[in-house]
PDB file of N, CA and C in Angstrom:
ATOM      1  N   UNK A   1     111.527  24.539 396.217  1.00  0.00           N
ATOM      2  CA  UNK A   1     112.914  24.264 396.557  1.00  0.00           C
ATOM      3  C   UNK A   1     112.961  23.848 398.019  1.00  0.00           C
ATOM      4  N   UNK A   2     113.987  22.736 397.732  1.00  0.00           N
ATOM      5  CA  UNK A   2     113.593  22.897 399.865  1.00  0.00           C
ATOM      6  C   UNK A   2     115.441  22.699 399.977  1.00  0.00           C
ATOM      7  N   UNK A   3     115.732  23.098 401.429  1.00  0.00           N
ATOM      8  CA  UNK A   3     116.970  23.468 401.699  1.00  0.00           C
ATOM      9  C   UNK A   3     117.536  22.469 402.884  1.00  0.00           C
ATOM     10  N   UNK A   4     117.105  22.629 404.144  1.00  0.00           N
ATOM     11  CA  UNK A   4     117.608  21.659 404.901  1.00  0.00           C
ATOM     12  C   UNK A   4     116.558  20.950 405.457  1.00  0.00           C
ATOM     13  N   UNK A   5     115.580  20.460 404.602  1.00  0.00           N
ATOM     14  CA  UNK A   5     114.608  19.594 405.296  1.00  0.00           C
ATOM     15  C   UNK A   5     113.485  20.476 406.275  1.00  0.00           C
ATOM     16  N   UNK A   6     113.448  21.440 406.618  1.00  0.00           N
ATOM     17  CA  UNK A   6     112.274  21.925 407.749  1.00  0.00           C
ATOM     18  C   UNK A   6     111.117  22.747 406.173  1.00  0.00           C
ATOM     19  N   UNK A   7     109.649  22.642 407.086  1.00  0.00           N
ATOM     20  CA  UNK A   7     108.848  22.681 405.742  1.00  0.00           C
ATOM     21  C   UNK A   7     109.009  24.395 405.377  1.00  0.00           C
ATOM     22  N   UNK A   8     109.975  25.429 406.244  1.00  0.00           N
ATOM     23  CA  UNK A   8     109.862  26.847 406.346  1.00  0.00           C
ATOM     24  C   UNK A   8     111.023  27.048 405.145  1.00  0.00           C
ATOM     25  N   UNK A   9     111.353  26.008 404.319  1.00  0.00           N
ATOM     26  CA  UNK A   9     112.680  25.950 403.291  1.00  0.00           C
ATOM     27  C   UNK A   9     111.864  26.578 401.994  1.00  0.00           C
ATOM     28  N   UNK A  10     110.575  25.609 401.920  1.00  0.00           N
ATOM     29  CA  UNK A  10     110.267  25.576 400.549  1.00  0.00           C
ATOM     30  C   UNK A  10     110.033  26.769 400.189  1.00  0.00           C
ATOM     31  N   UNK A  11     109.691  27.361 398.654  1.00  0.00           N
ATOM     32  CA  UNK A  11     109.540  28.573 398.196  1.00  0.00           C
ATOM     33  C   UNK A  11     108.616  28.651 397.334  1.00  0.00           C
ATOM     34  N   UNK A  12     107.437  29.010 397.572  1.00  0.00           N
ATOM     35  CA  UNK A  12     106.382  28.774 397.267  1.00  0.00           C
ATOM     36  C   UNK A  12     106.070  29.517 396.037  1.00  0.00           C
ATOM     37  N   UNK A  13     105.745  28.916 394.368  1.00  0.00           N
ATOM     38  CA  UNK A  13     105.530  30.044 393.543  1.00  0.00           C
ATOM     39  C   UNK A  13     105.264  31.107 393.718  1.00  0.00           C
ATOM     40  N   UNK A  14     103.996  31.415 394.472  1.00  0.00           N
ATOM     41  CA  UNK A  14     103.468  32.303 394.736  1.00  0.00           C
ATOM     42  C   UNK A  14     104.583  33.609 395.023  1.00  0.00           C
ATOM     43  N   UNK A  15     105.655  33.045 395.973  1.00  0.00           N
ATOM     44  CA  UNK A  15     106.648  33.931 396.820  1.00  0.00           C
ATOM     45  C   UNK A  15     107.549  34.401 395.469  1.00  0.00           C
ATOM     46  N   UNK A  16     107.693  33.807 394.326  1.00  0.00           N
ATOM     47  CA  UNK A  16     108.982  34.004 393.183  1.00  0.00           C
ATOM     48  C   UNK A  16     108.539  35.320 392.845  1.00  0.00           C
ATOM     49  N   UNK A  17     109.829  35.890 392.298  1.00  0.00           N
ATOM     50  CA  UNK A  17     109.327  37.472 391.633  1.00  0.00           C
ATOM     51  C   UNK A  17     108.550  36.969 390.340  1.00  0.00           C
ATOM     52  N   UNK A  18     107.540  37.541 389.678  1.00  0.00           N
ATOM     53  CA  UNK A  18     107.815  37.154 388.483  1.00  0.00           C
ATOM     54  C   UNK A  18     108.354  37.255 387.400  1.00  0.00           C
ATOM     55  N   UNK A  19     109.380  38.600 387.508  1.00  0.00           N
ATOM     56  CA  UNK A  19     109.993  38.588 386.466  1.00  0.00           C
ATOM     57  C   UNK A  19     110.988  37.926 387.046  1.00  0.00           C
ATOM     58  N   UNK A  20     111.300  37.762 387.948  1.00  0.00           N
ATOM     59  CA  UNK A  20     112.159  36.089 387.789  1.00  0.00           C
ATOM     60  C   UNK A  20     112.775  34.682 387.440  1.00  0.00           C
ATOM     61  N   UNK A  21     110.787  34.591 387.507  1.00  0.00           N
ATOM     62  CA  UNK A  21     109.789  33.448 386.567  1.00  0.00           C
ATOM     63  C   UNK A  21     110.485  33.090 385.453  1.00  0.00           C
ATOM     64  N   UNK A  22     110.066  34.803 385.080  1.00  0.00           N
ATOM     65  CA  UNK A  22     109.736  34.885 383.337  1.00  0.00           C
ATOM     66  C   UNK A  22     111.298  34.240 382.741  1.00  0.00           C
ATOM     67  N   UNK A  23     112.725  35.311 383.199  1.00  0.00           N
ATOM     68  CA  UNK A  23     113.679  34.887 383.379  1.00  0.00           C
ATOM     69  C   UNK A  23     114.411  33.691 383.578  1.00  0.00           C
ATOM     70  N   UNK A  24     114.026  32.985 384.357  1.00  0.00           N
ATOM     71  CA  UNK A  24     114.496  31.262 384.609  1.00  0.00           C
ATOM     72  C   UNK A  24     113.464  30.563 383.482  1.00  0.00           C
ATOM     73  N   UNK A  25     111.775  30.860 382.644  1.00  0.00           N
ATOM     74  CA  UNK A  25     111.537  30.230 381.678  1.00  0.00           C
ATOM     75  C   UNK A  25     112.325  30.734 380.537  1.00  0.00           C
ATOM     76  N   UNK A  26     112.893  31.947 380.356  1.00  0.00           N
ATOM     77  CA  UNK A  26     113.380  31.865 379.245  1.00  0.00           C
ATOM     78  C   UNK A  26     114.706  31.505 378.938  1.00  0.00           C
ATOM     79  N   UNK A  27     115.776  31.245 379.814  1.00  0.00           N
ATOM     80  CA  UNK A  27     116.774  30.618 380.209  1.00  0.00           C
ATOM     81  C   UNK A  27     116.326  29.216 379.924  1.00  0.00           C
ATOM     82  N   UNK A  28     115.958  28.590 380.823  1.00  0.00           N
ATOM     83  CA  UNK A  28     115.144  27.493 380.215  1.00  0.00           C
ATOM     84  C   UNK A  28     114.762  26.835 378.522  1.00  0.00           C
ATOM     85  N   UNK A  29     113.869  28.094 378.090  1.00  0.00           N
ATOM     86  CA  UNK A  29     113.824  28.021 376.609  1.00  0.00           C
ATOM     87  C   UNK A  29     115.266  27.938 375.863  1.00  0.00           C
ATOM     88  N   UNK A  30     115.872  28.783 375.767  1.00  0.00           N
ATOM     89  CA  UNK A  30     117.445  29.450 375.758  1.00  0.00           C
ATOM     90  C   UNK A  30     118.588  27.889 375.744  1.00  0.00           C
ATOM     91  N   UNK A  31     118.364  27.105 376.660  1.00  0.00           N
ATOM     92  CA  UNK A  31     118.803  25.910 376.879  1.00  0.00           C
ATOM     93  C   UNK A  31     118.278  24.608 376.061  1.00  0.00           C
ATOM     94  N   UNK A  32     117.050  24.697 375.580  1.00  0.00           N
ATOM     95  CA  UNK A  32     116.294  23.671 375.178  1.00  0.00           C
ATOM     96  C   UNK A  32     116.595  24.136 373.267  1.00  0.00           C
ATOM     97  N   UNK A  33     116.740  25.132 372.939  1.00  0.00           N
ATOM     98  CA  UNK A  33     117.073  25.430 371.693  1.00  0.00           C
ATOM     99  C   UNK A  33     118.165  25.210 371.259  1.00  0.00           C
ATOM    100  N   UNK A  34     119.238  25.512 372.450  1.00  0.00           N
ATOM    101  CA  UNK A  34     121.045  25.500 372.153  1.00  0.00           C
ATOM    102  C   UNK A  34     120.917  23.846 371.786  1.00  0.00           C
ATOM    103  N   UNK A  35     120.124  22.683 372.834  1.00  0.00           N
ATOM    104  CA  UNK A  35     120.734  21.615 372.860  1.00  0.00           C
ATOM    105  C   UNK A  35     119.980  20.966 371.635  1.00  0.00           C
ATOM    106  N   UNK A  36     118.857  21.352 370.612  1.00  0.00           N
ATOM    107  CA  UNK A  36     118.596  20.912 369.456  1.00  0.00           C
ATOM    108  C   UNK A  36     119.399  21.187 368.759  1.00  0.00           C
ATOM    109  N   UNK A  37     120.190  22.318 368.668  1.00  0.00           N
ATOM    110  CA  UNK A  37     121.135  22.728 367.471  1.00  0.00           C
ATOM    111  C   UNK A  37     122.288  21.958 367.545  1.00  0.00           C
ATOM    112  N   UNK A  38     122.702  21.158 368.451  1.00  0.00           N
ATOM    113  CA  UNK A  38     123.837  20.495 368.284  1.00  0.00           C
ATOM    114  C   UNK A  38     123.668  19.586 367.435  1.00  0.00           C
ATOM    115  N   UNK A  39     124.850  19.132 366.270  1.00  0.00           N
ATOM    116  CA  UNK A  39     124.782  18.808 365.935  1.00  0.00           C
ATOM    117  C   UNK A  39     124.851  17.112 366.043  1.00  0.00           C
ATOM    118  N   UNK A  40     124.525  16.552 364.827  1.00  0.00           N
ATOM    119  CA  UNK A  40     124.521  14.918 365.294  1.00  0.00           C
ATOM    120  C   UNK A  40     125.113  14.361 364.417  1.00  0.00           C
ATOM    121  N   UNK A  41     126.065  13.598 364.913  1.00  0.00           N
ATOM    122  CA  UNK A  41     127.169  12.865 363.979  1.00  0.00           C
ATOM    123  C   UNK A  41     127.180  11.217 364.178  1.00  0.00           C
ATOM    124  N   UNK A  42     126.711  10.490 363.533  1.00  0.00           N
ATOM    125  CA  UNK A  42     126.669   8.882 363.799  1.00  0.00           C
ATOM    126  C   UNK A  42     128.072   8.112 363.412  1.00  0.00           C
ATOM    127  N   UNK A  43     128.849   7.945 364.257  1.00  0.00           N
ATOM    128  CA  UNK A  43     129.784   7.070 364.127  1.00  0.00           C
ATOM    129  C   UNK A  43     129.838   5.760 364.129  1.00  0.00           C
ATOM    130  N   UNK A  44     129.925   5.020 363.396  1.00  0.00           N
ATOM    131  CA  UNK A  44     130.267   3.434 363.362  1.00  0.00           C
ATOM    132  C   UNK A  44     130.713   2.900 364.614  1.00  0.00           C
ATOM    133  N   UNK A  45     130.080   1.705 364.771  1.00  0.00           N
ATOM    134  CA  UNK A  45     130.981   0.942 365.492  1.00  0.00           C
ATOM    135  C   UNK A  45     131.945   0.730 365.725  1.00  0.00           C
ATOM    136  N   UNK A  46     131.697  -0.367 364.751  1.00  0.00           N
ATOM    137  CA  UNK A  46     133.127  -0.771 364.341  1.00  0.00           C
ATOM    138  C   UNK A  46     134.116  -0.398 363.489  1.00  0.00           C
ATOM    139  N   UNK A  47     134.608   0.316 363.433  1.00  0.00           N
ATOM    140  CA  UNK A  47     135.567   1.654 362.770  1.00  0.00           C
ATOM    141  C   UNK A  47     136.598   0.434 362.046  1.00  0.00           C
ATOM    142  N   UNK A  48     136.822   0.633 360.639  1.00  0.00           N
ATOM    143  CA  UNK A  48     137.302  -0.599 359.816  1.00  0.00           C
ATOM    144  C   UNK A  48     139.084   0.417 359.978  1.00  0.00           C
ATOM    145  N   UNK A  49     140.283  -0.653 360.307  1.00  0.00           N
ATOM    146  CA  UNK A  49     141.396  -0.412 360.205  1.00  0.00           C
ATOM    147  C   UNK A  49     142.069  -0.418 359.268  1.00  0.00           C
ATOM    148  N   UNK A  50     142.863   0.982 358.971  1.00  0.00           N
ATOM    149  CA  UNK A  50     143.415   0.641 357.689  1.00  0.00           C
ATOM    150  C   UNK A  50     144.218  -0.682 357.330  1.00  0.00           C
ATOM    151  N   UNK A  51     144.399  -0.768 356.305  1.00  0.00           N
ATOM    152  CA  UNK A  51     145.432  -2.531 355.562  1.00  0.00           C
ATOM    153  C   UNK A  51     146.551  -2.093 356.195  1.00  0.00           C
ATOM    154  N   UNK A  52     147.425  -3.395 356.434  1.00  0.00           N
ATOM    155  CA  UNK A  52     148.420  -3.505 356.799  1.00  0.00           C
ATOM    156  C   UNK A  52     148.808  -2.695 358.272  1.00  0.00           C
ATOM    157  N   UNK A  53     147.755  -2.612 358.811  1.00  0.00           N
ATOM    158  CA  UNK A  53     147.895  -2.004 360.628  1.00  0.00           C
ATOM    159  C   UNK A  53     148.132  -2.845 361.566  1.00  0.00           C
ATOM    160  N   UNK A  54     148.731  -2.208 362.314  1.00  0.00           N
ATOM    161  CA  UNK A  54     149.307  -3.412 363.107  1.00  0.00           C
ATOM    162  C   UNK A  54     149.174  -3.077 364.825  1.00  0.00           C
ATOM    163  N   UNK A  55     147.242  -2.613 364.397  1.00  0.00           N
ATOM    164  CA  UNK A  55     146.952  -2.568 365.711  1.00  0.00           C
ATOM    165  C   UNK A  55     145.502  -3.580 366.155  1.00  0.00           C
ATOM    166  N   UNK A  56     145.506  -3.373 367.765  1.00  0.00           N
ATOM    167  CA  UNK A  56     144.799  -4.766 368.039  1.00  0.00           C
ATOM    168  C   UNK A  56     143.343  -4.414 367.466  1.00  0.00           C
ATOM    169  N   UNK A  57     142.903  -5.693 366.611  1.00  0.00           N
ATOM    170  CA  UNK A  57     141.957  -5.492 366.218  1.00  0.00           C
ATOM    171  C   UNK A  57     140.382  -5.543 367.261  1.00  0.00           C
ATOM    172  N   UNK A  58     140.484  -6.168 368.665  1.00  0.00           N
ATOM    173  CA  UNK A  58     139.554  -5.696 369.028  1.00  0.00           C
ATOM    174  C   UNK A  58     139.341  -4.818 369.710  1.00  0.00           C
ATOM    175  N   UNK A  59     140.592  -4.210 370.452  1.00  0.00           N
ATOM    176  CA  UNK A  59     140.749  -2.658 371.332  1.00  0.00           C
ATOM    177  C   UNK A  59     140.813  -1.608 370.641  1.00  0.00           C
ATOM    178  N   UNK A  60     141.437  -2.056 369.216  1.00  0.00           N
ATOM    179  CA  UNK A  60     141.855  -0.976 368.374  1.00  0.00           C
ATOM    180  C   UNK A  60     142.609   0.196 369.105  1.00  0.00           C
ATOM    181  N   UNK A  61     143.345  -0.437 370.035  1.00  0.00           N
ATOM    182  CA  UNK A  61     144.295   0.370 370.840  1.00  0.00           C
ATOM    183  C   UNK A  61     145.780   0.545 371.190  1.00  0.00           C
ATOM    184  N   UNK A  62     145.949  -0.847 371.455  1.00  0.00           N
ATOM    185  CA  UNK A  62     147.522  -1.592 371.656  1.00  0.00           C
ATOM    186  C   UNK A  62     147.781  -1.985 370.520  1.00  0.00           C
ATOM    187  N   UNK A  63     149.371  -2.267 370.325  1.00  0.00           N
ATOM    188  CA  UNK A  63     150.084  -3.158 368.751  1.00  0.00           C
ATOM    189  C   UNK A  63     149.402  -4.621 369.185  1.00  0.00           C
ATOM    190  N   UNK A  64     149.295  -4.866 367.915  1.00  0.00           N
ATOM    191  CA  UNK A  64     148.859  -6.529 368.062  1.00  0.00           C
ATOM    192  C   UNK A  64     150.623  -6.927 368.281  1.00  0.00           C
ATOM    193  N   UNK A  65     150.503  -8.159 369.380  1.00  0.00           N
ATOM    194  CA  UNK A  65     151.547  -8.629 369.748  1.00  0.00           C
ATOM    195  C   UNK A  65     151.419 -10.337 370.034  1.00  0.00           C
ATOM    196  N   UNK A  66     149.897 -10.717 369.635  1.00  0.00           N
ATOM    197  CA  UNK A  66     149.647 -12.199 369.936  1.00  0.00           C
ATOM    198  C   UNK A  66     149.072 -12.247 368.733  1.00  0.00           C
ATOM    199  N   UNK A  67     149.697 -14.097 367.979  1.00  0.00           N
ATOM    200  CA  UNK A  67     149.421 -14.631 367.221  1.00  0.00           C
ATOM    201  C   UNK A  67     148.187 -15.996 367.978  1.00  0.00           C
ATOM    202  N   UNK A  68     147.618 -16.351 367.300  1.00  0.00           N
ATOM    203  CA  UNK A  68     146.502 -16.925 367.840  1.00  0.00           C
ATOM    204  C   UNK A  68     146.895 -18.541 367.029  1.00  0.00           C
ATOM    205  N   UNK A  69     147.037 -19.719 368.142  1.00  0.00           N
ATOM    206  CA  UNK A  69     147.054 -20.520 367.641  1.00  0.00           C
ATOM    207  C   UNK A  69     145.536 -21.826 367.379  1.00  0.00           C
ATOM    208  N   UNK A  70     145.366 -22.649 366.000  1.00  0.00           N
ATOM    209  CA  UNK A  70     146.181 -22.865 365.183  1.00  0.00           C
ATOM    210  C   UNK A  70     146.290 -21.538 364.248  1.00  0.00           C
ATOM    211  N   UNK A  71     145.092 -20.863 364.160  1.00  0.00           N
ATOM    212  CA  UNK A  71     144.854 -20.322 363.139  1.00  0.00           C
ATOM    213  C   UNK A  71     146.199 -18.928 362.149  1.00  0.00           C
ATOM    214  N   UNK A  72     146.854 -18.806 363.485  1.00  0.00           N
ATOM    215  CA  UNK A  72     148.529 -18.491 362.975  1.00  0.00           C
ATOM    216  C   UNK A  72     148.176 -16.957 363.051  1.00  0.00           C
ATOM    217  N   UNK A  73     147.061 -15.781 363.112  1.00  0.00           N
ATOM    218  CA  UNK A  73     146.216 -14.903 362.853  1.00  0.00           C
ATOM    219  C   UNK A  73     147.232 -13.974 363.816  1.00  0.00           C
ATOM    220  N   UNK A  74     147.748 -13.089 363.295  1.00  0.00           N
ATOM    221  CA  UNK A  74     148.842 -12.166 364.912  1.00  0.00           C
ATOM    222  C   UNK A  74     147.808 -10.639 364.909  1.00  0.00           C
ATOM    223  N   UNK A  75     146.350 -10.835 365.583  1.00  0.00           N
ATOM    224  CA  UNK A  75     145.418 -10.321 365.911  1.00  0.00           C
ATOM    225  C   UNK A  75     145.293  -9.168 366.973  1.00  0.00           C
ATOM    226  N   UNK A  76     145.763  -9.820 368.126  1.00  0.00           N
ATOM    227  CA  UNK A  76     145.131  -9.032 369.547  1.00  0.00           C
ATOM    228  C   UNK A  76     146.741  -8.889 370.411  1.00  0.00           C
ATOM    229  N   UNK A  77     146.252  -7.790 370.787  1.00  0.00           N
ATOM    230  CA  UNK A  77     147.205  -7.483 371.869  1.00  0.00           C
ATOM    231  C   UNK A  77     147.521  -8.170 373.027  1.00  0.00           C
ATOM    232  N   UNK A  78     148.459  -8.314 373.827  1.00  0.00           N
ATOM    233  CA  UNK A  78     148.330  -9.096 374.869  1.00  0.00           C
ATOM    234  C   UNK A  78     147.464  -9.253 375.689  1.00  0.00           C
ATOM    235  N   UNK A  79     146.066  -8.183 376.359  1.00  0.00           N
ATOM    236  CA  UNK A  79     144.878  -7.855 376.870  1.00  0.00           C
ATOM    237  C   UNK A  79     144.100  -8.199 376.523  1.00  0.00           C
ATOM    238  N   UNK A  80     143.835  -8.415 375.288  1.00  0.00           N
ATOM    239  CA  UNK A  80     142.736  -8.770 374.516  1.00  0.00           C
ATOM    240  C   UNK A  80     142.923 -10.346 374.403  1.00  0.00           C
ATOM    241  N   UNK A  81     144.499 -10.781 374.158  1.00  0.00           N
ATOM    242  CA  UNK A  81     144.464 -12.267 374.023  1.00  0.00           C
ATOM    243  C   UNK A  81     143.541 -13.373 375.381  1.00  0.00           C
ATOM    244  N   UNK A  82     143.986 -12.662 376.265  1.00  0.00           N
ATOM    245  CA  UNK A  82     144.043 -12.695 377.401  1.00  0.00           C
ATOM    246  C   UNK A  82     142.729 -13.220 377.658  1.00  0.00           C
ATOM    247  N   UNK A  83     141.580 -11.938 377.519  1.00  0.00           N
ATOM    248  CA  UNK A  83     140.248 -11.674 377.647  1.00  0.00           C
ATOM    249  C   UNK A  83     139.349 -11.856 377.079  1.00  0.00           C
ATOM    250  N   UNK A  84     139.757 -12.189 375.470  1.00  0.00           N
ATOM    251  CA  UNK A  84     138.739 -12.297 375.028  1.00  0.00           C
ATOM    252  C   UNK A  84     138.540 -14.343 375.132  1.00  0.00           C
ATOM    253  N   UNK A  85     136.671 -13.458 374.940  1.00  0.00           N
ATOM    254  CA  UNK A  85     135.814 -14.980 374.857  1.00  0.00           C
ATOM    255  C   UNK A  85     134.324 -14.749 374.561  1.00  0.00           C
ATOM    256  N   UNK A  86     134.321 -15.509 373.659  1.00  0.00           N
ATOM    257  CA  UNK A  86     134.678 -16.799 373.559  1.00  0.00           C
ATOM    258  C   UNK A  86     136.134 -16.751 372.494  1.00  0.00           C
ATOM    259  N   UNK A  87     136.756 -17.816 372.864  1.00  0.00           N
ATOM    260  CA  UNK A  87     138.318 -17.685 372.388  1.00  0.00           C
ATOM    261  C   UNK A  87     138.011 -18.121 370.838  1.00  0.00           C
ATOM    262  N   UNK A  88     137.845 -16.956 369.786  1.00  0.00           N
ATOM    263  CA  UNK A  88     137.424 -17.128 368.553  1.00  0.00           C
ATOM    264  C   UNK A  88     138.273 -16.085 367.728  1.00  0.00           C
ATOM    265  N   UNK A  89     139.070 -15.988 366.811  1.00  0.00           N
ATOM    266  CA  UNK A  89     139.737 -15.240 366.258  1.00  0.00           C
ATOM    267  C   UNK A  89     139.124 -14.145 365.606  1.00  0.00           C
ATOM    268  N   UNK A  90     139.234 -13.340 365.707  1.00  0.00           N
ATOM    269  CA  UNK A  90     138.363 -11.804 364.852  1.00  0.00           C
ATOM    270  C   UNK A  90     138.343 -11.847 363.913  1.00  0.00           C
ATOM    271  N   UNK A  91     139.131 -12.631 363.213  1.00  0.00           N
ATOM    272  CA  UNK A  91     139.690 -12.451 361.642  1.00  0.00           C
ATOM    273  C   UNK A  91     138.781 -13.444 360.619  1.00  0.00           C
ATOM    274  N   UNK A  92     138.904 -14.976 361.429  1.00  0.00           N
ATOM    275  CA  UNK A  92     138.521 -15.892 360.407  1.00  0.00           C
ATOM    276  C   UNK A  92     137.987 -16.271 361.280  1.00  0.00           C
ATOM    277  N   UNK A  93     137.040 -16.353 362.785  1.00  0.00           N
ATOM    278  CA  UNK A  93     136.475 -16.902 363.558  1.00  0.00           C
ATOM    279  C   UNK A  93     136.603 -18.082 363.923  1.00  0.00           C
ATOM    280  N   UNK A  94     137.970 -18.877 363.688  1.00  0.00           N
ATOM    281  CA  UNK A  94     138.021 -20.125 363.811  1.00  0.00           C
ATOM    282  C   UNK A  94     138.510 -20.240 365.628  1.00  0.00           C
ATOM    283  N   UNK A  95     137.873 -21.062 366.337  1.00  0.00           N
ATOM    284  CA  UNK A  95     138.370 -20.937 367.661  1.00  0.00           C
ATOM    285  C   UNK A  95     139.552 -21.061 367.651  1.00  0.00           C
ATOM    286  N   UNK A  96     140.352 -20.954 368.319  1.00  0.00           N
ATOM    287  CA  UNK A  96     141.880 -20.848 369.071  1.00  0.00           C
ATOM    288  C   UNK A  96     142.018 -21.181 370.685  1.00  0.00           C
ATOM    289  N   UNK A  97     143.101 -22.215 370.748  1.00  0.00           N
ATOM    290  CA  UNK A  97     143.001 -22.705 371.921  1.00  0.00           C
ATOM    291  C   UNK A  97     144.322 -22.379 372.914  1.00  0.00           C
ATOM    292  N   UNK A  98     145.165 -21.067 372.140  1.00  0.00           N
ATOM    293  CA  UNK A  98     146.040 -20.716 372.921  1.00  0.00           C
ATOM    294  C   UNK A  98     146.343 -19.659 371.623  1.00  0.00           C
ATOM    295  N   UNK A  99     147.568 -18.372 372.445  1.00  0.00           N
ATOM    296  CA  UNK A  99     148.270 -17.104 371.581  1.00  0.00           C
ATOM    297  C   UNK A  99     149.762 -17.762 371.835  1.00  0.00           C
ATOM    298  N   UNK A 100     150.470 -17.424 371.067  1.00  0.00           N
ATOM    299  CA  UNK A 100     151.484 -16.557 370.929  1.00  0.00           C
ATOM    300  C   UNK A 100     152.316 -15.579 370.700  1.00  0.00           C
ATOM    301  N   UNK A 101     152.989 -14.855 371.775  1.00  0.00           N
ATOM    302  CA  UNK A 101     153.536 -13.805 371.830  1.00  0.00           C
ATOM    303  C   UNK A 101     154.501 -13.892 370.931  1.00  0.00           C
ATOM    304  N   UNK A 102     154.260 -12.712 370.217  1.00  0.00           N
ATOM    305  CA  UNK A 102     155.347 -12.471 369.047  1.00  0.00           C
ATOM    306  C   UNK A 102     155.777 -11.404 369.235  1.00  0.00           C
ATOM    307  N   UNK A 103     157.650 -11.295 369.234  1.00  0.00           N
ATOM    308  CA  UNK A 103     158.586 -10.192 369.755  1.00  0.00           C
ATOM    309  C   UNK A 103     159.189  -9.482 368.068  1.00  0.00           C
ATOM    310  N   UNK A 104     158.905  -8.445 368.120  1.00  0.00           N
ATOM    311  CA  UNK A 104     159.361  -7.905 366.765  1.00  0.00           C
ATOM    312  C   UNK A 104     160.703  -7.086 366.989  1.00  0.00           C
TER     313      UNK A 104
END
């Protein structure tokens, strides 16, 4: 261990109690067992939205509020219209060369 840099910091095994040792390895062990037992859960990516949702399909966060022109597709939120690129519709991948905001 060293503390503020001078070499009189470090703590030399030798100096540890050993039931100290023993203590910080089995703590140690203790830690390395807890974190196998967690469990493991694989989540999808791309998490499929239910039908008829009317949220942005690539944030999956905001209401979709932009229609994507030509393809007519009312997809992405205003953020996403915005940002995404390449400017390709999520839906039917047909490029799009501008949104429209649609007020409900």
């Amino acid at each position: 261990m060293h503390m503020n840099g001078n070499e009189d910091d470090f703590i030399l095994e030798e100096e540890l109690d050993p039931d100290m040792v023993n203590m910080m390895e089995i703590d140690n062990r203790r830690r390395e067992v807890e974190i196998q037992n967690i469990p493991f859960v694989q989540v999808p990516i791309n998490l499929p939205l239910p039908p008829n949702s009317n949220i942005c399909v690539v944030c999956k966060d905001l209401e979709r509020t932009h229609a994507l022109i030509p393809c007519g597709h009312k997809a992405l939120c205003g953020n996403c219209a915005e940002l995404l690129h390449p400017k390709r519709c999520p839906l039917c991948k047909a490029n799009f060369s501008s949104t429209l905001r649609i007020w409900s």
